[in-house]
C-alpha atoms as a PDB file:
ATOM      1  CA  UNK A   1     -90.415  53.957  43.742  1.00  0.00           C
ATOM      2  CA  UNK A   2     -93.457  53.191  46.387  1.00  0.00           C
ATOM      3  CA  UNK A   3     -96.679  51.456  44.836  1.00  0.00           C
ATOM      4  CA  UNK A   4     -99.767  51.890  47.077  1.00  0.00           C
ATOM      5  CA  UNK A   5    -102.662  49.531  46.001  1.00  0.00           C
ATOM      6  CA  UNK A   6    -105.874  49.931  47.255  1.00  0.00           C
ATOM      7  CA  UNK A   7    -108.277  46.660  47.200  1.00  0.00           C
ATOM      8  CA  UNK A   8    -111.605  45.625  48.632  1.00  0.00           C
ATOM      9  CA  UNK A   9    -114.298  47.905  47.363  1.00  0.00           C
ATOM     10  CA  UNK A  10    -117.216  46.524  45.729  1.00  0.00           C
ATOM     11  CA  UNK A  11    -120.888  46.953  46.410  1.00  0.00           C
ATOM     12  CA  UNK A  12    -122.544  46.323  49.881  1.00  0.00           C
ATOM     13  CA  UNK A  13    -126.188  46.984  50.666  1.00  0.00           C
ATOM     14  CA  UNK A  14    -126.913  48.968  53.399  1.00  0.00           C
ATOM     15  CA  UNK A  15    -126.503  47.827  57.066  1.00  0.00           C
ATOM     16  CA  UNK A  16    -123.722  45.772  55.613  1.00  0.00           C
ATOM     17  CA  UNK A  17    -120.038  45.352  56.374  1.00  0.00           C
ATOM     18  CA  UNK A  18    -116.848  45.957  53.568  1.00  0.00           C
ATOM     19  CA  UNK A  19    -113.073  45.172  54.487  1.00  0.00           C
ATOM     20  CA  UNK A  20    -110.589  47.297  52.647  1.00  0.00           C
ATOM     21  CA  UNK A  21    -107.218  46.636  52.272  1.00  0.00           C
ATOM     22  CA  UNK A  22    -103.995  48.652  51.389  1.00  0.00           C
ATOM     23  CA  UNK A  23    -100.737  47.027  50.170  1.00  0.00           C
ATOM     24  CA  UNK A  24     -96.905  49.175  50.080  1.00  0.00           C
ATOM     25  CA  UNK A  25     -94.543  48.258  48.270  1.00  0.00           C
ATOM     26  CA  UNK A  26     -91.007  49.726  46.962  1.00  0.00           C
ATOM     27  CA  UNK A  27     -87.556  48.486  47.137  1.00  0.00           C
ATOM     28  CA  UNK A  28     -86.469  51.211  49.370  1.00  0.00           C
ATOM     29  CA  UNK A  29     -89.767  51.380  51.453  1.00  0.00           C
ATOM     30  CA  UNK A  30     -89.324  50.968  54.963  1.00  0.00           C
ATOM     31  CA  UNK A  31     -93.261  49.932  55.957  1.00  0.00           C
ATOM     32  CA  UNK A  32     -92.978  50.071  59.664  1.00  0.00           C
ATOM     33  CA  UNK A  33     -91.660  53.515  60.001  1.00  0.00           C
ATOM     34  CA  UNK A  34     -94.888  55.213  58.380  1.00  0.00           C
ATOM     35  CA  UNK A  35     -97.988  56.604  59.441  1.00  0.00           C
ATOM     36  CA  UNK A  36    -101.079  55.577  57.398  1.00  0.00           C
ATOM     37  CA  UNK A  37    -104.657  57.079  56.997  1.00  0.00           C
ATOM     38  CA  UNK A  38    -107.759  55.997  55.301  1.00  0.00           C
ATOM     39  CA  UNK A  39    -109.794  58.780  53.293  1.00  0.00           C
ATOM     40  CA  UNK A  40    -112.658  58.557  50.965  1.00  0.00           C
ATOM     41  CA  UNK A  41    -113.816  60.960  48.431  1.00  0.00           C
ATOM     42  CA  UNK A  42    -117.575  61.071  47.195  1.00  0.00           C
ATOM     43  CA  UNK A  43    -118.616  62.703  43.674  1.00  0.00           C
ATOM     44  CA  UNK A  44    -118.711  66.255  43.819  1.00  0.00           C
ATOM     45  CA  UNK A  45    -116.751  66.501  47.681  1.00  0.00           C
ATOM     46  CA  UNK A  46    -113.574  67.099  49.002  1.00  0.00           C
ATOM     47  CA  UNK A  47    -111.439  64.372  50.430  1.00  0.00           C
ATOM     48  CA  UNK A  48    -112.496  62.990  54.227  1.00  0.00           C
ATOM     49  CA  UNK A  49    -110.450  61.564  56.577  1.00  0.00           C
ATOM     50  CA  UNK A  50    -111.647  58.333  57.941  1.00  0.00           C
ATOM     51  CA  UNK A  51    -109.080  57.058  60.152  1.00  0.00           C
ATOM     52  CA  UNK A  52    -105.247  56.990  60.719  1.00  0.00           C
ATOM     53  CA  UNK A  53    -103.242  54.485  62.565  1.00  0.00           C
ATOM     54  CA  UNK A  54     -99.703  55.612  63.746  1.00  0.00           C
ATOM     55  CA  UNK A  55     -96.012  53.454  63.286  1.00  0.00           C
ATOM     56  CA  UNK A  56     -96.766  52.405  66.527  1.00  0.00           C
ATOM     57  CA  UNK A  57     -99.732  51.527  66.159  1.00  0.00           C
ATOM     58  CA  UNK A  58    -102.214  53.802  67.878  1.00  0.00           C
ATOM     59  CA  UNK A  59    -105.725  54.078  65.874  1.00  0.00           C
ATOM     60  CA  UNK A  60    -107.451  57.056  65.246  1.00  0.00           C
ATOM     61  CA  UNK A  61    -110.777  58.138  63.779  1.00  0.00           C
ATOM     62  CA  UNK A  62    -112.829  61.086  62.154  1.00  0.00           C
ATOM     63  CA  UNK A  63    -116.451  61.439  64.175  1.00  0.00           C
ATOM     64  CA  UNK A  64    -117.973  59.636  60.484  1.00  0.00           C
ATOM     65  CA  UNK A  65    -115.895  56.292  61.347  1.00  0.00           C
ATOM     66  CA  UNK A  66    -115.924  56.577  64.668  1.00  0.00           C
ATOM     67  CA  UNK A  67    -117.645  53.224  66.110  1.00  0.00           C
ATOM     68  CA  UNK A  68    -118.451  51.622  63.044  1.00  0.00           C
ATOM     69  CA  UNK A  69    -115.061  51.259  62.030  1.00  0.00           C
ATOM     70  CA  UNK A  70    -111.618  49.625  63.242  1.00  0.00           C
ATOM     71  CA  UNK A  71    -108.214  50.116  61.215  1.00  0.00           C
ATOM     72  CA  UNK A  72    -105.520  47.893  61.711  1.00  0.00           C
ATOM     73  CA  UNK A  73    -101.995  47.122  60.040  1.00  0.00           C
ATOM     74  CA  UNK A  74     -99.784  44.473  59.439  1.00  0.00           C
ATOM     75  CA  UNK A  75     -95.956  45.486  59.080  1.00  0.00           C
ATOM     76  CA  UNK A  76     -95.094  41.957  58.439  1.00  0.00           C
ATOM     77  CA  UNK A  77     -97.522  42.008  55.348  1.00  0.00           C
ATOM     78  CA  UNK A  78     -96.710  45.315  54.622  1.00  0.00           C
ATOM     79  CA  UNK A  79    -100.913  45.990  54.374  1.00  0.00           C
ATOM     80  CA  UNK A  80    -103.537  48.296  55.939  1.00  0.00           C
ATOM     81  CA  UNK A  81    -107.138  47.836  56.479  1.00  0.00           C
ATOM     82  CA  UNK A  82    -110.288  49.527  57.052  1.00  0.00           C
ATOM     83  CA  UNK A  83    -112.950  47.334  58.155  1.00  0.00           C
ATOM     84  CA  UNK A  84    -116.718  49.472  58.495  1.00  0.00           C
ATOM     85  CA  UNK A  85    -119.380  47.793  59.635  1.00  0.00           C
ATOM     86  CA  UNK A  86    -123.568  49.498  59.525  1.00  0.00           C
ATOM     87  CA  UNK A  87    -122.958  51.091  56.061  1.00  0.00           C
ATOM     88  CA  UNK A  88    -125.017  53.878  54.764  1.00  0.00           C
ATOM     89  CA  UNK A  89    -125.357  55.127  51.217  1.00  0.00           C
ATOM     90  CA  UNK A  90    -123.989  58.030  52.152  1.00  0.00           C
ATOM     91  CA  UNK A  91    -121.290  55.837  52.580  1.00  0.00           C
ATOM     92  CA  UNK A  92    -120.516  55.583  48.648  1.00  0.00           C
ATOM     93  CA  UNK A  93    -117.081  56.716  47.775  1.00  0.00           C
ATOM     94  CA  UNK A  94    -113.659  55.790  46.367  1.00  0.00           C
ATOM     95  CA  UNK A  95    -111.568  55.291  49.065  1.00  0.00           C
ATOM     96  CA  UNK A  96    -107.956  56.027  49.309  1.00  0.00           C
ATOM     97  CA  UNK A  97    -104.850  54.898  51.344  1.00  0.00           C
ATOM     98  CA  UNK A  98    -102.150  57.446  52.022  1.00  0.00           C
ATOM     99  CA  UNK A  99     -98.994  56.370  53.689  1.00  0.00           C
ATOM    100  CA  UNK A 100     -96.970  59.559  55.146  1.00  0.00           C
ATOM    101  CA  UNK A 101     -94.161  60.370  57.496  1.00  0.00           C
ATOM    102  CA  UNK A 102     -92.253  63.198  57.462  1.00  0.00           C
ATOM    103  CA  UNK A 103     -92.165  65.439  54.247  1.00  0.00           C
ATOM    104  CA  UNK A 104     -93.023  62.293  52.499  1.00  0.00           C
ATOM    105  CA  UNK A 105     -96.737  61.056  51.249  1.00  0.00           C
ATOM    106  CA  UNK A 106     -97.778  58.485  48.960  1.00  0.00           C
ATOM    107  CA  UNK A 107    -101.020  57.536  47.492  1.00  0.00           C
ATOM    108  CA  UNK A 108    -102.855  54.954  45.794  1.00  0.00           C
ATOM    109  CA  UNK A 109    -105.122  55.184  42.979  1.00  0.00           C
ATOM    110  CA  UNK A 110    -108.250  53.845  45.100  1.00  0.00           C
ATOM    111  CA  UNK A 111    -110.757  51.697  45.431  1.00  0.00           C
ATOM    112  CA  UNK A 112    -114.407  52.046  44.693  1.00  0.00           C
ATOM    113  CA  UNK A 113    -117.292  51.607  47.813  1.00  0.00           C
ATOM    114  CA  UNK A 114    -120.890  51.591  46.904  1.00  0.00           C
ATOM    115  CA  UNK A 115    -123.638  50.902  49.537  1.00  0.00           C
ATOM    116  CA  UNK A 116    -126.645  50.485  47.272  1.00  0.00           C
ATOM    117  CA  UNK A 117    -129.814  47.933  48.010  1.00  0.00           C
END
């Protein structure tokens, strides 16, 4: 069975940066070999994609992250982050990690961003 835990949300006033963090785990999970993407989904609005970094490592990003944010991995750690700098409130969301390859996808639960002064 694959976990996917989201971490790292909390509240940032605007202008201000937030680091979060995705961890995979499962005893037949082979980290390196997936794709992963960062979404976000605000009251009332469909999922967005945010960003998507490949198994080899090449980054991607929706026009809304692009240049404010970087996303990185760690296949040693098994983790993948989203760091966004200049946050809006428009920013405010829970924010999900999806790990995916293939015909398979896994999700977490998320984590909860609020830009708020």
């Amino acid at each position: 069975q694959v976990q996917i835990v989201e971490s790292g949300g909390g509240l940032v006033q605007p202008g201000g940066s937030l680091r979060v963090s995705c961890t995979a785990s499962g005893s037949s999970f082979i980290f390196r070999r997936f794709h992963a993407g960062w979404y976000r989904q605000a009251p009332g609005q469909e999922r967005e994609l945010l960003a998507w970094i490949t198994s080899t490592e090449n980054a991607n990003y929706a026009n809304s992250a692009q240049g404010r944010s970087t996303i990185t991995r760690d296949n040693g750690k098994k983790t993948v982050d989203l760091q966004m700098n200049s946050l809006k409130p428009e920013d405010t969301a829970v924010y999900y990690c999806n790990m995916f390859r293939s015909k398979e996808s896994y999700w977490g639960q998320g984590t909860q961003v609020t830009v708020s002064s």
